[in-house]
PDB file of N, CA and C in Angstrom:
ATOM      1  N   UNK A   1      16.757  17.898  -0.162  1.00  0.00           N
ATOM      2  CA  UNK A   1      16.417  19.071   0.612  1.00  0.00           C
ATOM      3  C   UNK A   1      16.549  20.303  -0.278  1.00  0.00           C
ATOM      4  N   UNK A   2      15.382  20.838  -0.476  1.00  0.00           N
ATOM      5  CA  UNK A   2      15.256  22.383  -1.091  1.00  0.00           C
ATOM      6  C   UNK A   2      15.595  23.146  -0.062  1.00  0.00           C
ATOM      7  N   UNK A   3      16.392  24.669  -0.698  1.00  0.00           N
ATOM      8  CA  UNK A   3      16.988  25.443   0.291  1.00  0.00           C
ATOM      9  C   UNK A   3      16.355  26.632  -0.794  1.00  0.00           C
ATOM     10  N   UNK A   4      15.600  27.523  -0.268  1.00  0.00           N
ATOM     11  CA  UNK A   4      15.200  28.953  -0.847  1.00  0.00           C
ATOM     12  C   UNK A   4      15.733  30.047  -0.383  1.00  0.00           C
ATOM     13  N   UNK A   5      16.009  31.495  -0.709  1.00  0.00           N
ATOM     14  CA  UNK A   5      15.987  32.615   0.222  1.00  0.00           C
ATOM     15  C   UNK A   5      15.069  33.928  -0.364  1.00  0.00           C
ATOM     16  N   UNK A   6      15.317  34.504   0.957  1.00  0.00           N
ATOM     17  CA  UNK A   6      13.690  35.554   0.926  1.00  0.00           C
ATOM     18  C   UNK A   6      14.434  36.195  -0.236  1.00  0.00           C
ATOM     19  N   UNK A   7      13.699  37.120  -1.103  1.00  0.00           N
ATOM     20  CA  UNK A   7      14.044  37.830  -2.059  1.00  0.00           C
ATOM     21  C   UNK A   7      14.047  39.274  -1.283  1.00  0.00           C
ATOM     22  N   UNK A   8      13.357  39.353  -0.006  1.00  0.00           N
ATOM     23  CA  UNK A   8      13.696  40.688   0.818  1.00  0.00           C
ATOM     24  C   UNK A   8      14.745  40.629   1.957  1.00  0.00           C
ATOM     25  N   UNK A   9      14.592  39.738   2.728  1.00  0.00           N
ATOM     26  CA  UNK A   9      15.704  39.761   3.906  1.00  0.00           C
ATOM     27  C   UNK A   9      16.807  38.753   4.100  1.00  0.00           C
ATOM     28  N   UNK A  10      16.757  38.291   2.768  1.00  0.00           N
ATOM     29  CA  UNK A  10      18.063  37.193   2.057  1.00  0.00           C
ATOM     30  C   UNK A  10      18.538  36.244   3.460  1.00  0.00           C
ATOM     31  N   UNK A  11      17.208  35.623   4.071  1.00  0.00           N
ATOM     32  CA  UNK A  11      17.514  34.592   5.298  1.00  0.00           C
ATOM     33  C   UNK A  11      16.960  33.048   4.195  1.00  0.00           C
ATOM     34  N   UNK A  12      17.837  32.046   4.437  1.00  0.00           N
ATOM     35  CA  UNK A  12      17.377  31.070   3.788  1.00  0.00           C
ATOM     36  C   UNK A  12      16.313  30.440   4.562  1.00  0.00           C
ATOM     37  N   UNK A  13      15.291  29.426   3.635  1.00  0.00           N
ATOM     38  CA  UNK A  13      14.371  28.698   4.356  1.00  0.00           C
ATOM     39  C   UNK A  13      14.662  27.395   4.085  1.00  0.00           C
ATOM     40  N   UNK A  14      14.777  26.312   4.563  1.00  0.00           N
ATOM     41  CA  UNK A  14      14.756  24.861   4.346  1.00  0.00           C
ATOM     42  C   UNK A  14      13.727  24.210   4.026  1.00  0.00           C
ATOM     43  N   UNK A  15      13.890  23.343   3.145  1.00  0.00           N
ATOM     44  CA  UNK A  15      12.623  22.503   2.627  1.00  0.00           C
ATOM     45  C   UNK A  15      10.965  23.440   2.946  1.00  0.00           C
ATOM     46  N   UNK A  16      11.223  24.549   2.143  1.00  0.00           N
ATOM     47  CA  UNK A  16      10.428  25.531   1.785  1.00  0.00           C
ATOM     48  C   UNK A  16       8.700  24.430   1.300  1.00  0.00           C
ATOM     49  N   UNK A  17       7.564  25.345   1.982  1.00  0.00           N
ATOM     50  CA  UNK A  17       6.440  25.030   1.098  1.00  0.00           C
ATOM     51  C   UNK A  17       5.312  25.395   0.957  1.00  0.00           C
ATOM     52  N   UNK A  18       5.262  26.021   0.119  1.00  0.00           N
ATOM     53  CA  UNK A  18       4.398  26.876  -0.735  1.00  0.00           C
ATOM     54  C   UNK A  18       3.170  26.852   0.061  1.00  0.00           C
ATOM     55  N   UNK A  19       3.018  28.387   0.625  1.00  0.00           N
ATOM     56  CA  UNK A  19       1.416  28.699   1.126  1.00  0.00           C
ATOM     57  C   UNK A  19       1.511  28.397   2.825  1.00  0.00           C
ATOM     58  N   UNK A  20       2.765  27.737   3.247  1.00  0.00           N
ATOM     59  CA  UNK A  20       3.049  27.187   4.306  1.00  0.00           C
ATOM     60  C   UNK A  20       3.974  28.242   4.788  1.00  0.00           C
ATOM     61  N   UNK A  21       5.385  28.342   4.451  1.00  0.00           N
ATOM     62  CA  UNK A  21       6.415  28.964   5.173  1.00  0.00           C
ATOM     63  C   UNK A  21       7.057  29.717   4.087  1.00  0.00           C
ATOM     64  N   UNK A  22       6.860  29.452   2.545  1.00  0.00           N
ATOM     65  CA  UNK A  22       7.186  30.175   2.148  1.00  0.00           C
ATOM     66  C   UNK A  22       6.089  30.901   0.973  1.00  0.00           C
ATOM     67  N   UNK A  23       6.537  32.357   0.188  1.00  0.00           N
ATOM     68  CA  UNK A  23       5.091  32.610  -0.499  1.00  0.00           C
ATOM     69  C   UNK A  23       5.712  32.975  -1.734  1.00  0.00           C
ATOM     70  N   UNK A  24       5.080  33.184  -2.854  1.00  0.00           N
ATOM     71  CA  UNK A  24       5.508  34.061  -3.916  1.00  0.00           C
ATOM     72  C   UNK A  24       4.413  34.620  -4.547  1.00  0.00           C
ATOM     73  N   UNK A  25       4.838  35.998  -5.054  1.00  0.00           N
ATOM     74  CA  UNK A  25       4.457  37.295  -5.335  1.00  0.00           C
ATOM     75  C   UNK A  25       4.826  37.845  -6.810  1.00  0.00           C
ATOM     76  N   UNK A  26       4.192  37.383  -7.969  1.00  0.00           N
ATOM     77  CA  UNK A  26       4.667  37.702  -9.235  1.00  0.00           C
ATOM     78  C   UNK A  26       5.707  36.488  -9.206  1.00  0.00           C
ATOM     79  N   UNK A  27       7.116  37.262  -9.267  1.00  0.00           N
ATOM     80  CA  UNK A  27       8.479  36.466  -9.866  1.00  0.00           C
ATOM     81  C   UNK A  27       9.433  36.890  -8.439  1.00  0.00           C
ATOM     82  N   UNK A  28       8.641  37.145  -6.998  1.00  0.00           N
ATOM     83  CA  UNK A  28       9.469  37.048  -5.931  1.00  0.00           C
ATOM     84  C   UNK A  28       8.880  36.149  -4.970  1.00  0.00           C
ATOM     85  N   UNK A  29       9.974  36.007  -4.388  1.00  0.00           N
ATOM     86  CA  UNK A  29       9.980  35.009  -3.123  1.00  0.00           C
ATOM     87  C   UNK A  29      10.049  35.552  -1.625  1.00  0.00           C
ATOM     88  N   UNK A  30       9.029  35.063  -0.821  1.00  0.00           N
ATOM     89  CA  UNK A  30       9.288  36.241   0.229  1.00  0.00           C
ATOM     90  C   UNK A  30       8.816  34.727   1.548  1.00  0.00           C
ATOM     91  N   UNK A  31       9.807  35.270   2.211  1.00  0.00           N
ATOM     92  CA  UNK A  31       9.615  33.777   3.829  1.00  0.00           C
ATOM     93  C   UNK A  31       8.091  34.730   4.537  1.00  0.00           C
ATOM     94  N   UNK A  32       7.824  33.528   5.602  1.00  0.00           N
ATOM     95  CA  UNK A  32       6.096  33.800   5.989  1.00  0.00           C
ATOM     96  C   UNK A  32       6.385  35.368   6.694  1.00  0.00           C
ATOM     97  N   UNK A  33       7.584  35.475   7.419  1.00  0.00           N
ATOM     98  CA  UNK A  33       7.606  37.012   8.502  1.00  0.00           C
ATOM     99  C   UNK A  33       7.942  38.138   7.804  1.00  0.00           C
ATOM    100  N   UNK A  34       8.586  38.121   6.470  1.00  0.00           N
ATOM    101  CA  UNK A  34       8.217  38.902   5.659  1.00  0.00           C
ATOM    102  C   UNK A  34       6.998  39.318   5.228  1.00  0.00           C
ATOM    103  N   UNK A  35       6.172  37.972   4.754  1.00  0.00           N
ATOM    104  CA  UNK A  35       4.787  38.365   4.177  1.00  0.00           C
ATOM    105  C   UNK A  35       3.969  38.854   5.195  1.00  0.00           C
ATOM    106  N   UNK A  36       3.736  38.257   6.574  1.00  0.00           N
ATOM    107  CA  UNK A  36       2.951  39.156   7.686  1.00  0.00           C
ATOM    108  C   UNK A  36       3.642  40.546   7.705  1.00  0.00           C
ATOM    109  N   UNK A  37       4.735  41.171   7.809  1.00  0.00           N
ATOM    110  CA  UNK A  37       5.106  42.015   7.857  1.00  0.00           C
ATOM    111  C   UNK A  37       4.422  43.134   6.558  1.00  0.00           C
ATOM    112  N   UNK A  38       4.734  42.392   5.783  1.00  0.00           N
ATOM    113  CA  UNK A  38       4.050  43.302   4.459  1.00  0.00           C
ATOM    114  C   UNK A  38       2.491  43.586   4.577  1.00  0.00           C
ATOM    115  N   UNK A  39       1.790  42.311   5.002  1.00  0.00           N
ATOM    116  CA  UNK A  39       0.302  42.714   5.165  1.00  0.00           C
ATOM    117  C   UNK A  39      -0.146  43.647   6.314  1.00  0.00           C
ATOM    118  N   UNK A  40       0.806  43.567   7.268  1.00  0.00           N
ATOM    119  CA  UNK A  40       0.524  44.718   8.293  1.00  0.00           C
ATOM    120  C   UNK A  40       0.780  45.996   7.892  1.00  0.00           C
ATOM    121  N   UNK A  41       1.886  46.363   6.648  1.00  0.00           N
ATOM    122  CA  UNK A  41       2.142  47.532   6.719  1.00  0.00           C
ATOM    123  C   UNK A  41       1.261  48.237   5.533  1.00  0.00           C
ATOM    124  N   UNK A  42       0.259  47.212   4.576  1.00  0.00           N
ATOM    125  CA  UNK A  42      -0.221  47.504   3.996  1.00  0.00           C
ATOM    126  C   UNK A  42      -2.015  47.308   4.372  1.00  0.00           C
ATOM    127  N   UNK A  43      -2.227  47.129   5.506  1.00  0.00           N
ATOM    128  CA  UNK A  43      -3.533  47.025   6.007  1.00  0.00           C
ATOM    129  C   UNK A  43      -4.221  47.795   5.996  1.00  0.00           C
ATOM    130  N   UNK A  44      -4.045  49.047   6.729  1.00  0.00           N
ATOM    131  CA  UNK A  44      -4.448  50.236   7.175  1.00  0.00           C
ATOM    132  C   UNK A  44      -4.935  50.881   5.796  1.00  0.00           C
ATOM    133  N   UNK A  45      -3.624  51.219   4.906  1.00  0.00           N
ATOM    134  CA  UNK A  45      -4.124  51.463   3.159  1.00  0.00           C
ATOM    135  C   UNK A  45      -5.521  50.558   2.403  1.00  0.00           C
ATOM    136  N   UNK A  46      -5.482  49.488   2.722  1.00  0.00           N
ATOM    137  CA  UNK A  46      -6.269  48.776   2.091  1.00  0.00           C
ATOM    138  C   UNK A  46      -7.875  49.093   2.430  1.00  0.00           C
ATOM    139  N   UNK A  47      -7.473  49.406   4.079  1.00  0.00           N
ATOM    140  CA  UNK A  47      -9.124  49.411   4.440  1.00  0.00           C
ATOM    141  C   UNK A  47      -9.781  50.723   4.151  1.00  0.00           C
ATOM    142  N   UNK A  48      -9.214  52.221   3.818  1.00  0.00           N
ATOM    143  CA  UNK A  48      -9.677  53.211   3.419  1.00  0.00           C
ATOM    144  C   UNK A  48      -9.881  53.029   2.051  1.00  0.00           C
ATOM    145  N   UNK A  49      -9.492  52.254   1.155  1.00  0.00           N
ATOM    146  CA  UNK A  49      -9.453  52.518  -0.187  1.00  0.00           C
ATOM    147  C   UNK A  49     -11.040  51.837  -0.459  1.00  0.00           C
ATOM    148  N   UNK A  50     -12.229  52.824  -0.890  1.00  0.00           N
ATOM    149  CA  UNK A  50     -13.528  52.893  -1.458  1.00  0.00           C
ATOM    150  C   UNK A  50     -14.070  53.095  -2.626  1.00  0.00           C
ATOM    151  N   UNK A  51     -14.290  52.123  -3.911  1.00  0.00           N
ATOM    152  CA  UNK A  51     -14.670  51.373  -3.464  1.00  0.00           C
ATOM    153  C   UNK A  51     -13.310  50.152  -3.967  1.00  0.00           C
ATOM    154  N   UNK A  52     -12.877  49.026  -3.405  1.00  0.00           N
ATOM    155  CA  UNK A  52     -11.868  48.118  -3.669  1.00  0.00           C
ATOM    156  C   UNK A  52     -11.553  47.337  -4.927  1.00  0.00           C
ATOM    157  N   UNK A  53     -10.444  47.639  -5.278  1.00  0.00           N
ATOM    158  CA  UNK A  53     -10.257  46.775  -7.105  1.00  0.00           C
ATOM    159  C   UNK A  53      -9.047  46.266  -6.766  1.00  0.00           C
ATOM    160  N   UNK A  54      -9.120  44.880  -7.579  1.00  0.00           N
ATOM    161  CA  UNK A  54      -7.932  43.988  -7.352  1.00  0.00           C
ATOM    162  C   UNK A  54      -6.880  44.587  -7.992  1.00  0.00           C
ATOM    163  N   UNK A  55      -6.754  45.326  -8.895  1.00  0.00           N
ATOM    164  CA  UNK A  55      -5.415  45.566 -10.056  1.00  0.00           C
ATOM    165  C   UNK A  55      -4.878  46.548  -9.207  1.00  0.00           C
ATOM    166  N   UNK A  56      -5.904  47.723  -8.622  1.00  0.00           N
ATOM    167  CA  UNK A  56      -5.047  48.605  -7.348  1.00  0.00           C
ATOM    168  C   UNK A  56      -4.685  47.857  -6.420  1.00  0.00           C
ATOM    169  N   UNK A  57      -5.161  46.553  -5.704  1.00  0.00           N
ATOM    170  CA  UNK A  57      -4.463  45.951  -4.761  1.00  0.00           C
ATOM    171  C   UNK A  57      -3.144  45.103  -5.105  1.00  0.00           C
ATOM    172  N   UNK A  58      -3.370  44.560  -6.294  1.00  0.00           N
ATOM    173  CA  UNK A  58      -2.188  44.159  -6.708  1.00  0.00           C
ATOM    174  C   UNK A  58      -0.750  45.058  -6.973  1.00  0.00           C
ATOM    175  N   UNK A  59      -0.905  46.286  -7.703  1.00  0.00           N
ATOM    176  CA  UNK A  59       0.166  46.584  -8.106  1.00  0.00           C
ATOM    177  C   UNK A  59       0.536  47.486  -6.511  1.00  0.00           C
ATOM    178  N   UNK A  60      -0.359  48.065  -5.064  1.00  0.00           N
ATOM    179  CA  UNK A  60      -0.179  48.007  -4.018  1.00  0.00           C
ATOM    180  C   UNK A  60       0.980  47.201  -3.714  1.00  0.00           C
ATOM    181  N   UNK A  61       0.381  46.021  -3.665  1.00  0.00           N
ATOM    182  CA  UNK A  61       1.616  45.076  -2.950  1.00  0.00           C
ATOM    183  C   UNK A  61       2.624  44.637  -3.997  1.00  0.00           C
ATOM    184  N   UNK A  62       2.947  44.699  -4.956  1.00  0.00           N
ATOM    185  CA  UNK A  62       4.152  44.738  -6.116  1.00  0.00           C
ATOM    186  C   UNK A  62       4.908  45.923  -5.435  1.00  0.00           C
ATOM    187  N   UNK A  63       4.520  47.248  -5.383  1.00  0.00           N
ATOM    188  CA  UNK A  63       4.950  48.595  -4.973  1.00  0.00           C
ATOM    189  C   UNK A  63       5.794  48.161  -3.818  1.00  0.00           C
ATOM    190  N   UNK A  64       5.067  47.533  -2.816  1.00  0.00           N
ATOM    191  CA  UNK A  64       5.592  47.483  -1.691  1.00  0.00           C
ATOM    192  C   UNK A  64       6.689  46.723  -1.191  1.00  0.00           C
ATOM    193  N   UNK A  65       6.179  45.810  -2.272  1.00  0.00           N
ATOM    194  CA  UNK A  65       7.892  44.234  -2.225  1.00  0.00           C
ATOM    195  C   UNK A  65       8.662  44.795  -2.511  1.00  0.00           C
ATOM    196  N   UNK A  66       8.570  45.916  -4.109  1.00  0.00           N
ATOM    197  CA  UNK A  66       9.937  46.222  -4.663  1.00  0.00           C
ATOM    198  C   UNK A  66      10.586  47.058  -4.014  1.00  0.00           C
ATOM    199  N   UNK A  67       9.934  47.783  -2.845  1.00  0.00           N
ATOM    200  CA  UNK A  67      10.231  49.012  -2.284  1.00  0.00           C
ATOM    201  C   UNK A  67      11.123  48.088  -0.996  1.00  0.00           C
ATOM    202  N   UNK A  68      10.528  47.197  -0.325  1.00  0.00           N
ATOM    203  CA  UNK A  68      11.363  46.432   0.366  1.00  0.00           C
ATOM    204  C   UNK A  68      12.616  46.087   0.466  1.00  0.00           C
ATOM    205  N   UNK A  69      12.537  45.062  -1.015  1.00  0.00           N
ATOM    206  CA  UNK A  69      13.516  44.561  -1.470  1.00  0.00           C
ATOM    207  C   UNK A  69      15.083  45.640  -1.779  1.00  0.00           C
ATOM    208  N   UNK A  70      14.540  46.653  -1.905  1.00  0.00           N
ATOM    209  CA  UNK A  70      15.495  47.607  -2.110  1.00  0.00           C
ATOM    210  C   UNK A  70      15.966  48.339  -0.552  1.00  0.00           C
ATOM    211  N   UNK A  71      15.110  47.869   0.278  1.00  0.00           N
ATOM    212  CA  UNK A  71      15.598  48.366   1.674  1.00  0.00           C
ATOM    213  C   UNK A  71      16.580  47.041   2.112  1.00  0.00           C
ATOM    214  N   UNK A  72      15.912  46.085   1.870  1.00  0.00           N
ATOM    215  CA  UNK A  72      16.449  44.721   2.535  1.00  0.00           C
ATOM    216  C   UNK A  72      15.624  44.893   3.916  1.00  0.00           C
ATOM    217  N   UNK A  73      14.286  45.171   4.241  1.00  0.00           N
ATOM    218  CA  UNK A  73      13.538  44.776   5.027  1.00  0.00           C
ATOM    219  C   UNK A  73      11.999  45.488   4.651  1.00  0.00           C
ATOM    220  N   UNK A  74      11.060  44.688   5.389  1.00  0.00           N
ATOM    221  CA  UNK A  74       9.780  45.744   4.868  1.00  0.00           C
ATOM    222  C   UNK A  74       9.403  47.089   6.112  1.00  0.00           C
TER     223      UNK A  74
END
């Protein structure tokens, strides 16, 4: 039995799996209600931004984990 924890809200996950319940982001680990949480709070941003580039969406959501992670929630 693999045991993981979120790298934002430090809740463990059990027999974690990838793309399923748990996700990773660069070199973090984030459980699935974290990651919905993050895509909701970064939605709204995403859909004004004209015209769309991955390297701004990426370092977007890098911004936003690390900013998390330092709250201990998103």
């Amino acid at each position: 039995m693999r045991v993981l924890s979120c790298d934002i809200c430090k809740k463990k996950v059990d027999d974690p799996v990838t793309g399923r319940n748990f996700f990773f982001y660069q070199n973090r680990d984030i459980c699935e209600v974290c990651k919905d949480a993050l895509e909701v709070t970064i939605k709204n941003t995403v859909r004004t931004k004209q015209p769309f580039a991955y390297d701004w969406y990426r370092k977007l959501v890098m911004d936003n984990v690390e900013k998390s992670i330092q709250k201990g929630r998103v």
